[in-house]
N, C-alpha and C. Protein backbone atom coordinates (compact mmCIF):
# COMPACT_ATOMS: atom_id res chain seq x y z
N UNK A 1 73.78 -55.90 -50.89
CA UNK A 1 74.54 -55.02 -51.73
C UNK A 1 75.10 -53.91 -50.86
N UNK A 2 76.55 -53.77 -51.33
CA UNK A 2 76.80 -52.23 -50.52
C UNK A 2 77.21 -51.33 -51.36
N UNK A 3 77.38 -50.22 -51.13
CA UNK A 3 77.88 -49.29 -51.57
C UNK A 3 78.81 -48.18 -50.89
N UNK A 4 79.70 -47.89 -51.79
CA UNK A 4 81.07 -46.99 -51.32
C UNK A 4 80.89 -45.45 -51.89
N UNK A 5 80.20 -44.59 -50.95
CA UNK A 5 79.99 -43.57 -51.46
C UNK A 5 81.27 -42.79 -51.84
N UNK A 6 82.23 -42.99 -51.90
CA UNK A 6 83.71 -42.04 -52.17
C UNK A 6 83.88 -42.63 -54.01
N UNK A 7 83.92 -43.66 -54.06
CA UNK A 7 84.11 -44.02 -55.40
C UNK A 7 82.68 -44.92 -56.59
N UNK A 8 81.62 -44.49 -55.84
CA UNK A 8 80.44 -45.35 -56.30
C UNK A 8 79.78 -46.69 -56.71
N UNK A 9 81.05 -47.38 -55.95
CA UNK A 9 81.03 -48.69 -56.68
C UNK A 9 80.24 -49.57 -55.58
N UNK A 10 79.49 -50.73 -56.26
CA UNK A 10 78.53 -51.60 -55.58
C UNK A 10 79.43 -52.57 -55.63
N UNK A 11 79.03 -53.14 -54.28
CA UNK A 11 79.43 -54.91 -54.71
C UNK A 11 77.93 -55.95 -54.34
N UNK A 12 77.47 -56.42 -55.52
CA UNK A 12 76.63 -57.24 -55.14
C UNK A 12 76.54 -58.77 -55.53
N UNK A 13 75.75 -59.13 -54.77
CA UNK A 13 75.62 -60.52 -54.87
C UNK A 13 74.42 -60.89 -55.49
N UNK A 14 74.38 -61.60 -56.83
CA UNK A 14 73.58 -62.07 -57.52
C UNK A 14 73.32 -63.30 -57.12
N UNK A 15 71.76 -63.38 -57.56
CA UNK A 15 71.38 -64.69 -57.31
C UNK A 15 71.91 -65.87 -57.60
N UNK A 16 73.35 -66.05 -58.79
CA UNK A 16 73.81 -67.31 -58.67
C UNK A 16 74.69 -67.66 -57.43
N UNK A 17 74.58 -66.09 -56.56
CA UNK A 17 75.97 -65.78 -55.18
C UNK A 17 76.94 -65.71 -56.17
N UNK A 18 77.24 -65.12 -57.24
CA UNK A 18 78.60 -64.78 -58.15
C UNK A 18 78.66 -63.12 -57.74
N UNK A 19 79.66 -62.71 -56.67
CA UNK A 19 79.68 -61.23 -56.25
C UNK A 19 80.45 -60.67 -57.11
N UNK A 20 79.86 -59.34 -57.76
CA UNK A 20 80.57 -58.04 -58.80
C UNK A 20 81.07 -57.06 -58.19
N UNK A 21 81.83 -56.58 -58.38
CA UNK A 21 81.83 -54.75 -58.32
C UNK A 21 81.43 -54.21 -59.47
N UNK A 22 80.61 -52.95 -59.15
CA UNK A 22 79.90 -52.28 -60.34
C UNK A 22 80.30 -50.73 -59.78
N UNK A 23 80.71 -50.08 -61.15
CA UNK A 23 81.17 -48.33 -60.78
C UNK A 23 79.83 -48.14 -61.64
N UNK A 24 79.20 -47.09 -60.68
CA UNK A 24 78.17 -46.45 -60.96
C UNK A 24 78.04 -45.22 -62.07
N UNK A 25 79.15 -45.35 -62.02
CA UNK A 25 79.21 -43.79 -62.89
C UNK A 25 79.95 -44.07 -63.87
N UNK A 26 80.14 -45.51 -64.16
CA UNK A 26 80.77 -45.64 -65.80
C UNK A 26 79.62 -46.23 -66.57
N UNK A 27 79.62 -45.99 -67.93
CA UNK A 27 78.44 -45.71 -68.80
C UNK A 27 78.61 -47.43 -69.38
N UNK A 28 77.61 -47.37 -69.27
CA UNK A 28 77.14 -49.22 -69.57
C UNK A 28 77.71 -49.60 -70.84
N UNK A 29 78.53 -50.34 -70.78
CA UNK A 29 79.24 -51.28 -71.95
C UNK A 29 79.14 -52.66 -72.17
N UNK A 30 79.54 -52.89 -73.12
CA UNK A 30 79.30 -54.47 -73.64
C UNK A 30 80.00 -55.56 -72.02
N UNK A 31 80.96 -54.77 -71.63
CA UNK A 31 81.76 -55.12 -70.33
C UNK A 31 80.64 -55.50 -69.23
N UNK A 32 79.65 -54.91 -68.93
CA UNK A 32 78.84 -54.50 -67.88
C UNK A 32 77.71 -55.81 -67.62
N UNK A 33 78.55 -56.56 -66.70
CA UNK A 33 77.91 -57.62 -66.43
C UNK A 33 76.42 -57.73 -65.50
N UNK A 34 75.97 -56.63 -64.76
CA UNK A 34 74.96 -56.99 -64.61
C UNK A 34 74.08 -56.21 -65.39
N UNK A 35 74.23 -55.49 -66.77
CA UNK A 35 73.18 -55.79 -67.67
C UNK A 35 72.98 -56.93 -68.33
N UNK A 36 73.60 -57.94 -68.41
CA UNK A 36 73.52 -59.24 -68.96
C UNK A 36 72.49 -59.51 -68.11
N UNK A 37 72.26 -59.22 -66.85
CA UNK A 37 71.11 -60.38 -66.06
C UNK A 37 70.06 -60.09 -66.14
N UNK A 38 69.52 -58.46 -66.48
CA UNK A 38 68.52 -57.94 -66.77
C UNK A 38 67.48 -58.72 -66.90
N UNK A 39 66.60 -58.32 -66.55
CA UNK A 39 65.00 -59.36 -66.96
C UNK A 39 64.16 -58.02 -67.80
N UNK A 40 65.28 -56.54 -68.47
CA UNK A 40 64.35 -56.13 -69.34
C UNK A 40 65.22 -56.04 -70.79
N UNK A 41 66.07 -57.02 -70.85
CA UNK A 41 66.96 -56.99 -71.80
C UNK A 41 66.02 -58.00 -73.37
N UNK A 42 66.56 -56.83 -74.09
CA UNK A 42 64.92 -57.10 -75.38
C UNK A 42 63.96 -56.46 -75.37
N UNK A 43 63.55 -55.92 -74.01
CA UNK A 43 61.76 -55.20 -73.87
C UNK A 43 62.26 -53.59 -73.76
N UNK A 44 62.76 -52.88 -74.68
CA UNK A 44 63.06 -51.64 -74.14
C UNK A 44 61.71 -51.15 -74.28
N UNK A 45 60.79 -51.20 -75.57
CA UNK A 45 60.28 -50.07 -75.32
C UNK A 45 58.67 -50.40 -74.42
N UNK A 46 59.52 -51.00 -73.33
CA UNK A 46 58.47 -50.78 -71.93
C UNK A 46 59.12 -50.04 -71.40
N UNK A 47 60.03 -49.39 -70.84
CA UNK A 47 61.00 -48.64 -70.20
C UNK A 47 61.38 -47.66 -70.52
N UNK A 48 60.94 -47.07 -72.10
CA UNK A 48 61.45 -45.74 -72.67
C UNK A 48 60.11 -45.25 -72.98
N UNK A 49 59.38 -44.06 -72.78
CA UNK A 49 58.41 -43.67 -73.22
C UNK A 49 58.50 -42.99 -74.68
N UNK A 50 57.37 -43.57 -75.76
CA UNK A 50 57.46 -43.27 -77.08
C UNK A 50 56.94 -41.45 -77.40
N UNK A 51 57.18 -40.54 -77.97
CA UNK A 51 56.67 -39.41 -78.13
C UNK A 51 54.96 -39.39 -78.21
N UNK A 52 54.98 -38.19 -77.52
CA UNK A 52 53.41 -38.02 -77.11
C UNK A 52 52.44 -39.13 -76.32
N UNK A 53 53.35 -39.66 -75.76
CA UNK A 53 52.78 -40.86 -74.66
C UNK A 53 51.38 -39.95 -73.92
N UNK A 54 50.43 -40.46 -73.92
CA UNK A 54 49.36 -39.92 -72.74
C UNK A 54 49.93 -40.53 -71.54
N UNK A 55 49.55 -39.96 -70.57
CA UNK A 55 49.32 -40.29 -69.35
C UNK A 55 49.10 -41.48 -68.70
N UNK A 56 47.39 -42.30 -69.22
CA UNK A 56 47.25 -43.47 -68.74
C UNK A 56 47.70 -44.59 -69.41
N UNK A 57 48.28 -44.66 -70.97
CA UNK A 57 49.67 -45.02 -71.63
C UNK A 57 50.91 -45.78 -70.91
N UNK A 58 51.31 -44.32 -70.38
CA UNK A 58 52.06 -44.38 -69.36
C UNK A 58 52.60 -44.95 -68.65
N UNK A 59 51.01 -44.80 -67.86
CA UNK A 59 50.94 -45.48 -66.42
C UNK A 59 50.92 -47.37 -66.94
N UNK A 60 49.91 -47.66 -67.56
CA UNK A 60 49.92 -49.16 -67.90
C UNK A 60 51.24 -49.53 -68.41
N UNK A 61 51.85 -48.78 -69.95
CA UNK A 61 53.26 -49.41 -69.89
C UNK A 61 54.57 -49.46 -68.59
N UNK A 62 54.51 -48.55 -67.63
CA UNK A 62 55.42 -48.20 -66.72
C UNK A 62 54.64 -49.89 -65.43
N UNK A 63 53.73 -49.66 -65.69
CA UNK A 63 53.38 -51.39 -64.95
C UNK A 63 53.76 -52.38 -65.22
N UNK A 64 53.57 -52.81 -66.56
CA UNK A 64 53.99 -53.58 -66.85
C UNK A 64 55.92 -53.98 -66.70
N UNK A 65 56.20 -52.85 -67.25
CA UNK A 65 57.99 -52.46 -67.11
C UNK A 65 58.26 -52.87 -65.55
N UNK A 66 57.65 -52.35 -64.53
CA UNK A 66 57.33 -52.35 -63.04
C UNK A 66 57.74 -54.28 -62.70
N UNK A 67 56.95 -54.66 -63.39
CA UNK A 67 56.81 -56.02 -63.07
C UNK A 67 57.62 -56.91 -63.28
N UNK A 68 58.35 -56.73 -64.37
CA UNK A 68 59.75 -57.21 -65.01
C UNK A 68 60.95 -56.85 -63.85
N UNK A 69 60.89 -55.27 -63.23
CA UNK A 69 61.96 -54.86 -62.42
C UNK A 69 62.09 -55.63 -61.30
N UNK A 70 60.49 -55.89 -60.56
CA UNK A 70 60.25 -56.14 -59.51
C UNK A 70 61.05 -57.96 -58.92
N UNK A 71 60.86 -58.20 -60.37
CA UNK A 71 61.48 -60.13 -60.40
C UNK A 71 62.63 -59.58 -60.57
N UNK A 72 63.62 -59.12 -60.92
CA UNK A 72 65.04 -58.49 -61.34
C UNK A 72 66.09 -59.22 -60.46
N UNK A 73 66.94 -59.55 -60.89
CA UNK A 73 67.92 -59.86 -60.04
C UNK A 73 69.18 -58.75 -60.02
N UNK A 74 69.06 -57.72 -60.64
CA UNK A 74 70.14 -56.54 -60.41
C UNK A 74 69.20 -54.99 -60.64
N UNK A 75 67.99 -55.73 -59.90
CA UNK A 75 67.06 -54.07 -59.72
C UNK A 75 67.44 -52.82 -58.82
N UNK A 76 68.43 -53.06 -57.68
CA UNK A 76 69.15 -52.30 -57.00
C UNK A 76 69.97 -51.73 -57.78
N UNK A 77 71.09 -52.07 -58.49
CA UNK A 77 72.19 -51.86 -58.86
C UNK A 77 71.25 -51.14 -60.55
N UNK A 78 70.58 -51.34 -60.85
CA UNK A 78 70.17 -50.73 -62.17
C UNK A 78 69.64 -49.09 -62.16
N UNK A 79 68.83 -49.30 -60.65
CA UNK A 79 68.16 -48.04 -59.76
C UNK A 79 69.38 -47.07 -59.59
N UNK A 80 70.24 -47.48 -58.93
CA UNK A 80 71.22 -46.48 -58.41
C UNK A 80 72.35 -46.31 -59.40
N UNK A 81 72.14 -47.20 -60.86
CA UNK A 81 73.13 -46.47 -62.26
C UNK A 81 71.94 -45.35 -62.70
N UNK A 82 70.75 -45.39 -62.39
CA UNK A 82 69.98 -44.38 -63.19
C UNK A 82 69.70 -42.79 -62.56
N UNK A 83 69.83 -43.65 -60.82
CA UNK A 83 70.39 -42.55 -59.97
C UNK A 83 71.86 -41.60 -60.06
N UNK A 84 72.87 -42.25 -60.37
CA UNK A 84 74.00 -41.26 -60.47
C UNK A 84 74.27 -41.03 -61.69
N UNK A 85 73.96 -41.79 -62.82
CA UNK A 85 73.80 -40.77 -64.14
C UNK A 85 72.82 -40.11 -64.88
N UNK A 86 71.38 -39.49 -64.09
CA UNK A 86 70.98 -38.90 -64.83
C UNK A 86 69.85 -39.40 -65.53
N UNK A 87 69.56 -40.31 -65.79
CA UNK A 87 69.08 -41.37 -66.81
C UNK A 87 67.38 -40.78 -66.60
N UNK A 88 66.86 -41.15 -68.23
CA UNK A 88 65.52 -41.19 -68.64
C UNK A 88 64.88 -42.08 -68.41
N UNK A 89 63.47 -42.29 -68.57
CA UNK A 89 63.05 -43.64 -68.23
C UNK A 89 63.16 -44.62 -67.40
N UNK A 90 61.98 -45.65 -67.16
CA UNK A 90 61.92 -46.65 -65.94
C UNK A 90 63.05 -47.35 -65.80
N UNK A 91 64.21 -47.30 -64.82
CA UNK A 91 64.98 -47.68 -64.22
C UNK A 91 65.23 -48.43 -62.75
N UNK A 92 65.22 -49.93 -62.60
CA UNK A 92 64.88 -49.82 -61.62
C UNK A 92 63.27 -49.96 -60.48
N UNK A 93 62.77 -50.32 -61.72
CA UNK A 93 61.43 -49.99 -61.09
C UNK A 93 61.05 -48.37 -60.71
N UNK A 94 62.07 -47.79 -61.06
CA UNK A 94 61.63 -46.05 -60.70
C UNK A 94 61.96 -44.98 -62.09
N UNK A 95 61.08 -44.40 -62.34
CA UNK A 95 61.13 -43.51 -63.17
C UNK A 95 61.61 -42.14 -63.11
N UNK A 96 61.57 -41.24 -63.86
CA UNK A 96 62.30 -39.59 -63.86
C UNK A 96 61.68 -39.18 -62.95
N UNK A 97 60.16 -38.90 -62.40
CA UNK A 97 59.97 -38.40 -61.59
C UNK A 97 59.96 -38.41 -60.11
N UNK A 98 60.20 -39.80 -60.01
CA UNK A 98 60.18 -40.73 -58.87
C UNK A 98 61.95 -40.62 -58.62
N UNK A 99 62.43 -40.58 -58.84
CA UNK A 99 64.22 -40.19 -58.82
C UNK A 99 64.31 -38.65 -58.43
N UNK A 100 63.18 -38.14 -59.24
CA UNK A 100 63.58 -36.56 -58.82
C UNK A 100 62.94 -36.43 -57.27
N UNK A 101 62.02 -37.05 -56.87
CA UNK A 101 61.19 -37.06 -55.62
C UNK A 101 62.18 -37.49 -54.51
N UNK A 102 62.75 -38.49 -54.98
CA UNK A 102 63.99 -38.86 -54.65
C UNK A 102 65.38 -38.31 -54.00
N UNK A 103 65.29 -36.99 -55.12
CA UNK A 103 66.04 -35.79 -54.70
C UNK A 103 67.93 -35.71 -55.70
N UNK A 104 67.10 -36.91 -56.86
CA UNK A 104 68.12 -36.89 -57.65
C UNK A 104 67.74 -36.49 -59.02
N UNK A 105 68.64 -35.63 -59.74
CA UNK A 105 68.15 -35.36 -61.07
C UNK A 105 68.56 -35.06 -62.52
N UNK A 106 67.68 -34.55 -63.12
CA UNK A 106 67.98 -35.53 -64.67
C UNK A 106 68.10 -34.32 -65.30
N UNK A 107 68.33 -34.34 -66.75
CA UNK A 107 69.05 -33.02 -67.74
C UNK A 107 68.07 -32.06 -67.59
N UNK A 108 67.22 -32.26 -68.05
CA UNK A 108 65.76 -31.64 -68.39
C UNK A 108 64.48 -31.77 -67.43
N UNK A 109 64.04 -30.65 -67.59
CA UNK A 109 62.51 -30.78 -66.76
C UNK A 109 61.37 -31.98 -67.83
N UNK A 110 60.96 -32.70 -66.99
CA UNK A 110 59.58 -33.42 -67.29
C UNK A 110 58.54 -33.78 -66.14
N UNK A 111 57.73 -34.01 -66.39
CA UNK A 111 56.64 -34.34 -65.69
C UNK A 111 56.24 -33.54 -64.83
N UNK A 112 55.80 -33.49 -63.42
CA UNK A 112 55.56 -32.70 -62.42
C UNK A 112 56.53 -31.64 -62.55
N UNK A 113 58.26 -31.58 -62.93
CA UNK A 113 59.05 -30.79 -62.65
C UNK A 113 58.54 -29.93 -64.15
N UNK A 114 58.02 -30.42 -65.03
CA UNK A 114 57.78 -29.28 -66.31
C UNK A 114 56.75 -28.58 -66.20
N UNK A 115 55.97 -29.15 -65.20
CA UNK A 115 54.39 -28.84 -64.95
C UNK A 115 54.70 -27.47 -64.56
N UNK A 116 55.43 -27.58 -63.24
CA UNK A 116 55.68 -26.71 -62.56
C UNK A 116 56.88 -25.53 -62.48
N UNK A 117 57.51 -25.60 -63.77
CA UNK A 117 58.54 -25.36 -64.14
C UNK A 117 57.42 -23.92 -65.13
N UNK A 118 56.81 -24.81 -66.20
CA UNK A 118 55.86 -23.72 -66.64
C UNK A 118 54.44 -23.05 -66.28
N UNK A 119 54.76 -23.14 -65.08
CA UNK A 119 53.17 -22.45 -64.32
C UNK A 119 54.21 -21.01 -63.30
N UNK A 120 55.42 -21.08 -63.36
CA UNK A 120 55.89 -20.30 -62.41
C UNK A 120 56.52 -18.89 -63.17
């Protein structure tokens, strides 16, 4: 896969070798062919955390979600749409806080960044 940092667009090669261009920074539409290949398409709510999630919750649903990404055939290209827009939830195999560690970031403080957001 590459990427064109001036206009954000990927070109990758999927496992059937059928190569896309994907703009990173346009908001996922019915158009958006490598969400069709998804291997979490149907399972959202492994990937979205439900209100008042605990911790070790969490952690087990974000594994499981993990495992689905990890077989992915457009886990790059899903990572770096969640990277340049912002996005909530496991993306990618990487989550809000793991993006922010990353050094990319999202609307709102959560996790470590709320922790520490309200201790200061």
């Amino acid at each position: 896969m590459s990427l064109n940092s001036s206009s954000k667009m990927v070109t990758a090669t999927h496992h059937f070798g059928v190569s896309d261009s994907v703009d990173l920074l346009t908001p996922i539409t019915e158009e958006s062919d490598w969400t069709r290949e998804a291997n979490c398409k149907g399972k959202m709510k492994l990937f979205f955390a439900p209100k008042a999630e605990r911790p070790q919750a969490r952690e087990r649903r974000e594994a499981k979600a993990r495992s689905l990404c990890n077989a992915c055939s457009v886990q790059s290209i899903c990572k770096e749409y969640a990277r340049n827009n912002h996005e909530y939830g496991l993306w990618g195999g990487e989550n809000e806080e793991e993006r922010h560690m990353a050094g990319y970031t999202v609307a709102a403080p959560i996790g470590i960044r709320a922790r520490v957001a309200h201790s200061a």
